[in-house]
Protein backbone atom coordinates (compact mmCIF):
# COMPACT_ATOMS: atom_id res chain seq x y z
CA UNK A 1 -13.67 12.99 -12.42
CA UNK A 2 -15.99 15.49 -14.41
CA UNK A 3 -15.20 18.97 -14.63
CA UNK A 4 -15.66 19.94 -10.87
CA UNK A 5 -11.63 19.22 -9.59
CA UNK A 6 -10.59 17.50 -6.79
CA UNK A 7 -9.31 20.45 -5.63
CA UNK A 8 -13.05 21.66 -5.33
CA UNK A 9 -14.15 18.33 -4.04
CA UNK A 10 -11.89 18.88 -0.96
CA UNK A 11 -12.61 21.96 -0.62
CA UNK A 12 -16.56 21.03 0.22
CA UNK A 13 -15.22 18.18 2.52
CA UNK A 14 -16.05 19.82 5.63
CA UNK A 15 -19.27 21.33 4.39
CA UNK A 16 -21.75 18.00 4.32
CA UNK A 17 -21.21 18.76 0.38
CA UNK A 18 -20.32 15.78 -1.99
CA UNK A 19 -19.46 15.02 -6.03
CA UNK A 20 -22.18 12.74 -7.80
CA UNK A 21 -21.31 10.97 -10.48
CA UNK A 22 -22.74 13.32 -12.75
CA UNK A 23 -20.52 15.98 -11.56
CA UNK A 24 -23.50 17.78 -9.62
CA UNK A 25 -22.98 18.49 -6.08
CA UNK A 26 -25.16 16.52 -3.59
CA UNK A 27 -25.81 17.03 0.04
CA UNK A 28 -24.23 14.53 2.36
CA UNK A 29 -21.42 14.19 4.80
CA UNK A 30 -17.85 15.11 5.70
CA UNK A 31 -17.53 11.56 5.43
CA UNK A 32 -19.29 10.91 2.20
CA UNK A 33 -16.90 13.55 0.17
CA UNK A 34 -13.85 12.02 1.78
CA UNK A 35 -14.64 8.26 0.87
CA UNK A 36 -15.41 9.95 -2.90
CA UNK A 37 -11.54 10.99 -2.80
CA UNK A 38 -9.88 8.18 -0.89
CA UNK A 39 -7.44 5.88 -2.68
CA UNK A 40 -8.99 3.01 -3.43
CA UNK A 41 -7.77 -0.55 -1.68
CA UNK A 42 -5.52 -2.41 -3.80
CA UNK A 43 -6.72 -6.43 -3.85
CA UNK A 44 -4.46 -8.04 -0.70
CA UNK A 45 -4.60 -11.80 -0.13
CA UNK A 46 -5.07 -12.10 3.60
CA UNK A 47 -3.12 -14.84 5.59
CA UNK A 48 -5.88 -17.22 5.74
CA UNK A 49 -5.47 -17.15 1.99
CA UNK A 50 -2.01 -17.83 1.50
CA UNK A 51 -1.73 -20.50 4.84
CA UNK A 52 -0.07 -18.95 6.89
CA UNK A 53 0.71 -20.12 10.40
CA UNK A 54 -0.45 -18.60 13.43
CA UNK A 55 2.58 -16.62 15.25
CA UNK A 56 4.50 -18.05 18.43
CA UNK A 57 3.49 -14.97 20.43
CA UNK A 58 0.41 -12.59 20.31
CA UNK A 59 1.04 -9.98 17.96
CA UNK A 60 1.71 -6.46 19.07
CA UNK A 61 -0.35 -3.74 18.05
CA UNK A 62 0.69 -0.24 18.35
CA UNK A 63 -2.17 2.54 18.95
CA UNK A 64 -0.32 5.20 16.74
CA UNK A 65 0.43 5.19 13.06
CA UNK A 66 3.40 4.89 10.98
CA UNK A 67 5.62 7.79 9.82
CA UNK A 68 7.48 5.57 7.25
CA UNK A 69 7.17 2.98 4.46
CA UNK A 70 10.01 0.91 4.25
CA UNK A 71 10.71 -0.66 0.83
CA UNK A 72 12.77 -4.39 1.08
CA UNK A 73 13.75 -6.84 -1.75
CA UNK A 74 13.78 -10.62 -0.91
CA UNK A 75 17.40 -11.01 -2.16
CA UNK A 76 16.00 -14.00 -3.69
CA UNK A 77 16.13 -15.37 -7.43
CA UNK A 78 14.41 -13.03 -10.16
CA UNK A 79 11.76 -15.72 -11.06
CA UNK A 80 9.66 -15.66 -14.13
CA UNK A 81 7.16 -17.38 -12.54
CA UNK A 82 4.22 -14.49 -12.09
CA UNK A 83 1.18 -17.74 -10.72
CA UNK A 84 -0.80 -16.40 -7.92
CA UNK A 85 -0.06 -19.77 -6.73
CA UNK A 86 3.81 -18.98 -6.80
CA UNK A 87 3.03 -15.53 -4.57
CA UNK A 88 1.22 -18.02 -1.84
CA UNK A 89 4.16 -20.28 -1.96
CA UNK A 90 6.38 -17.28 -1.71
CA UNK A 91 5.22 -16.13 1.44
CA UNK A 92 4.79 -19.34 3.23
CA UNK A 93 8.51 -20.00 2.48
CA UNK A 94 9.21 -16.26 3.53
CA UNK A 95 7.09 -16.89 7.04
CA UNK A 96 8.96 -20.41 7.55
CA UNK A 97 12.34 -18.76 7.03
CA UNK A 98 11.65 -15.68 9.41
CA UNK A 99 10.22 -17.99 12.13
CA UNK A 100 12.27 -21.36 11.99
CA UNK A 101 15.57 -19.98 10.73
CA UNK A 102 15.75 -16.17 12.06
CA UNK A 103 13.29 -17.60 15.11
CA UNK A 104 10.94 -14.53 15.46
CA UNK A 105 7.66 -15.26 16.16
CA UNK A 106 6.01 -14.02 12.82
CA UNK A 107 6.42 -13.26 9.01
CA UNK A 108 8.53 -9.67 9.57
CA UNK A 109 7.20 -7.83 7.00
CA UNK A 110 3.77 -6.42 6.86
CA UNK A 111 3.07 -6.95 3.14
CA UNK A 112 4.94 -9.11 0.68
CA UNK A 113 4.69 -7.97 -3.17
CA UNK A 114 5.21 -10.63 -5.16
CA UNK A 115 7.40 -10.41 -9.17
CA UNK A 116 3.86 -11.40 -10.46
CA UNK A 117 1.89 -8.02 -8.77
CA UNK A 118 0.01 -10.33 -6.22
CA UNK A 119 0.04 -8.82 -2.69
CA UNK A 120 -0.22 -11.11 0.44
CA UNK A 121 -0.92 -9.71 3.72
CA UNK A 122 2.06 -10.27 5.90
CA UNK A 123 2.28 -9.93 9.72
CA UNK A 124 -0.48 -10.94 11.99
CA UNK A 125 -3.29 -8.45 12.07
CA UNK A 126 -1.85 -6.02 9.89
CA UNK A 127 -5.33 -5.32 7.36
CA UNK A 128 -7.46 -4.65 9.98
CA UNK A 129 -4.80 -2.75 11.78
CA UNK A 130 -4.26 -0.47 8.69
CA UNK A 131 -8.12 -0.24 8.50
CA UNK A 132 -8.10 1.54 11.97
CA UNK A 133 -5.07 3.23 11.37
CA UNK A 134 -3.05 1.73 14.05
CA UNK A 135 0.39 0.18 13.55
CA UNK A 136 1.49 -3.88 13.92
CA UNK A 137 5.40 -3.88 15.35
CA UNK A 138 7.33 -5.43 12.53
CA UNK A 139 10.50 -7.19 12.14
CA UNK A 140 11.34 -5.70 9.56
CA UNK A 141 13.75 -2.34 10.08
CA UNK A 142 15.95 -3.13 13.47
CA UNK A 143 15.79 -0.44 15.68
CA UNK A 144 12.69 1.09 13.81
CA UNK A 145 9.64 -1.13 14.33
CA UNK A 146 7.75 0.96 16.51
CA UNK A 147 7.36 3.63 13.98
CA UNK A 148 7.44 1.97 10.26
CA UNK A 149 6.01 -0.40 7.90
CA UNK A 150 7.25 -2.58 5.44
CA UNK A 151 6.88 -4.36 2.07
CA UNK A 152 9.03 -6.88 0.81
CA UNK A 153 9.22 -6.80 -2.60
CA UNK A 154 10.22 -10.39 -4.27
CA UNK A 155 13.20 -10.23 -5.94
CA UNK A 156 17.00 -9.19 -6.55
CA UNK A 157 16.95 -5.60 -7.48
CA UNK A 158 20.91 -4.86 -6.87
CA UNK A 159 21.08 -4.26 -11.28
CA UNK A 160 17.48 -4.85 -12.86
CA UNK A 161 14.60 -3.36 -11.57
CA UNK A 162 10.87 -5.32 -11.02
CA UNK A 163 8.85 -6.13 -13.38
CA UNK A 164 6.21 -3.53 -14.50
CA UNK A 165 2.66 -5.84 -12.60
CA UNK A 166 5.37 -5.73 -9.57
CA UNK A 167 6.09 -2.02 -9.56
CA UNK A 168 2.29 -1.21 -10.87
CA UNK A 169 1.21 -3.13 -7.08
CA UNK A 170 4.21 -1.43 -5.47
CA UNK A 171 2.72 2.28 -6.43
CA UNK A 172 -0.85 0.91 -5.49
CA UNK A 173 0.08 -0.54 -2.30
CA UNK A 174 1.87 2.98 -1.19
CA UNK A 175 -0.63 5.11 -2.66
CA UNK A 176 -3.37 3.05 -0.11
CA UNK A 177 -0.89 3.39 2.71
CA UNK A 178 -0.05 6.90 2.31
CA UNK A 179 -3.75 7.59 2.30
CA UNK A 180 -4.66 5.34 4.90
CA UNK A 181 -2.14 6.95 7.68
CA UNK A 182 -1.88 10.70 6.20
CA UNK A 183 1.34 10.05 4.82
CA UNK A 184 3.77 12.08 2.45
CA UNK A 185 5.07 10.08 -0.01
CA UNK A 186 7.77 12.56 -0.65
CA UNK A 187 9.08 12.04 3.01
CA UNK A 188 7.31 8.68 4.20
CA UNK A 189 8.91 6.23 1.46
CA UNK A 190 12.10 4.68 2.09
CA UNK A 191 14.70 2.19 1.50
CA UNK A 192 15.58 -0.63 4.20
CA UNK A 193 19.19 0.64 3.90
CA UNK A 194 18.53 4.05 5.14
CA UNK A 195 17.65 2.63 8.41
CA UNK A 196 20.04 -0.51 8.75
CA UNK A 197 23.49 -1.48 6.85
CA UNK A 198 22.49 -3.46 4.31
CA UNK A 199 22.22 -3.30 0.36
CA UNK A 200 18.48 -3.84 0.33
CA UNK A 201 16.23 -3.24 -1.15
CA UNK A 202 19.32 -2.96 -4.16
CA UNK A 203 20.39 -0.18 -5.96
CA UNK A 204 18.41 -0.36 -8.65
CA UNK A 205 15.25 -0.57 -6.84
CA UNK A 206 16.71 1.90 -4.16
CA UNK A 207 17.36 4.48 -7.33
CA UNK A 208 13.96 4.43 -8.30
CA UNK A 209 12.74 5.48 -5.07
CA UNK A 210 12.31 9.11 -6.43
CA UNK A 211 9.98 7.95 -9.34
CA UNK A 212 8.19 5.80 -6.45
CA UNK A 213 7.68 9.03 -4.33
CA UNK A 214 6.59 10.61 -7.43
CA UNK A 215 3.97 8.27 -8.58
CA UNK A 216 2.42 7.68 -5.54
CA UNK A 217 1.92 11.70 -4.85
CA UNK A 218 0.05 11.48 -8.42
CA UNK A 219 -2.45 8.80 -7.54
CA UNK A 220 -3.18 10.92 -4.61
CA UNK A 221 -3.64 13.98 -6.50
């Protein structure tokens, strides 16, 4: 941004007062000045992208938002393949485990990160749902899918941590999130195991939380 702060830029958010590129303020709308400081939308393969199946059941759709962003690893092999055609495989094996093997009627997650940086959309309906900043039920936390959402980042993360296009999309995706639902990174991210018993999303990845938390309040500002 030019001299003129974001800080000032919100300050004129309410006034029909916007930033131009030059740096000169320009008449507008509320609106206007708060689409100049909204994160921007990190690139998310929908499911018709990646194949998925349609779910058993009619997804749910909650008309509230989430308070909290769950962070998951796969628990499956560290691969060093990083294809975009790896991250579609990736979550069509992910869907066919959570609906043939764990029978629920849908992928459980809402978003699935894959070790390359590729994001896939993951439960029915959950872009546009995020777009009007209403929540899809997950599978994803038991005992909490009313109120969070969750990304399931592929991946053992128990001694290593992800690689850096993984944790690069990881910050993204958050940053969009937080921004999308009014969200404080500082009290909205979390780890699946501070919901459930269970070692996910590892402890390396779950000891990086705090730098998570911390980058994702910067790309907000």
């Amino acid at each position: 941004m030019t001299d003129i702060s974001r800080r000032a830029l919100l300050k004129y958010t309410g006034t029909g007062l916007a930033v131009a590129a030059s740096g000169l303020l320009v008449v507008g709308t509320a609106s206007t000045a708060q689409a100049a400081s909204a994160v921007a939308k990190p690139t998310i393969l929908t499911r018709a992208q990646w194949g998925a199946r349609a779910p058993k059941h009619p997804t749910t759709v909650l008309n509230r938002k989430p308070d909290r962003i769950v962070v998951h690893h796969t628990d499956t092999a560290n691969t060093t393949d990083y294809s975009l055609a790896h991250a579609k495989s990736l979550s069509r094996s992910i869907q066919n485990h959570h609906m043939d093997t764990n029978g629920w009627d849908d992928v459980g997650q809402h978003f699935t990160n894959s070790r390359g940086g590729y994001l896939l959309e993951g439960r029915d309906k959950t872009l546009p749902s995020v777009a009007q900043h209403k929540l899809v039920q997950g599978a994803q936390v038991s005992g909490h899918n009313d109120h969070t959402i969750g990304i399931e980042n592929e991946g053992h993360y128990t001694s290593v941590l992800p690689p850096a296009a993984q944790w690069n999309a990881l910050v993204k995706l958050c940053a969009y999130l937080c921004d999308q639902y009014g969200l404080d990174p500082k009290v909205a991210i979390r780890g699946h195991r501070d919901f459930n018993a269970t070692e996910c999303p590892g402890d390396a990845l779950y000891a990086k939380l705090p730098a998570l938390r911390t980058a994702v309040a910067k790309v907000l500002g």
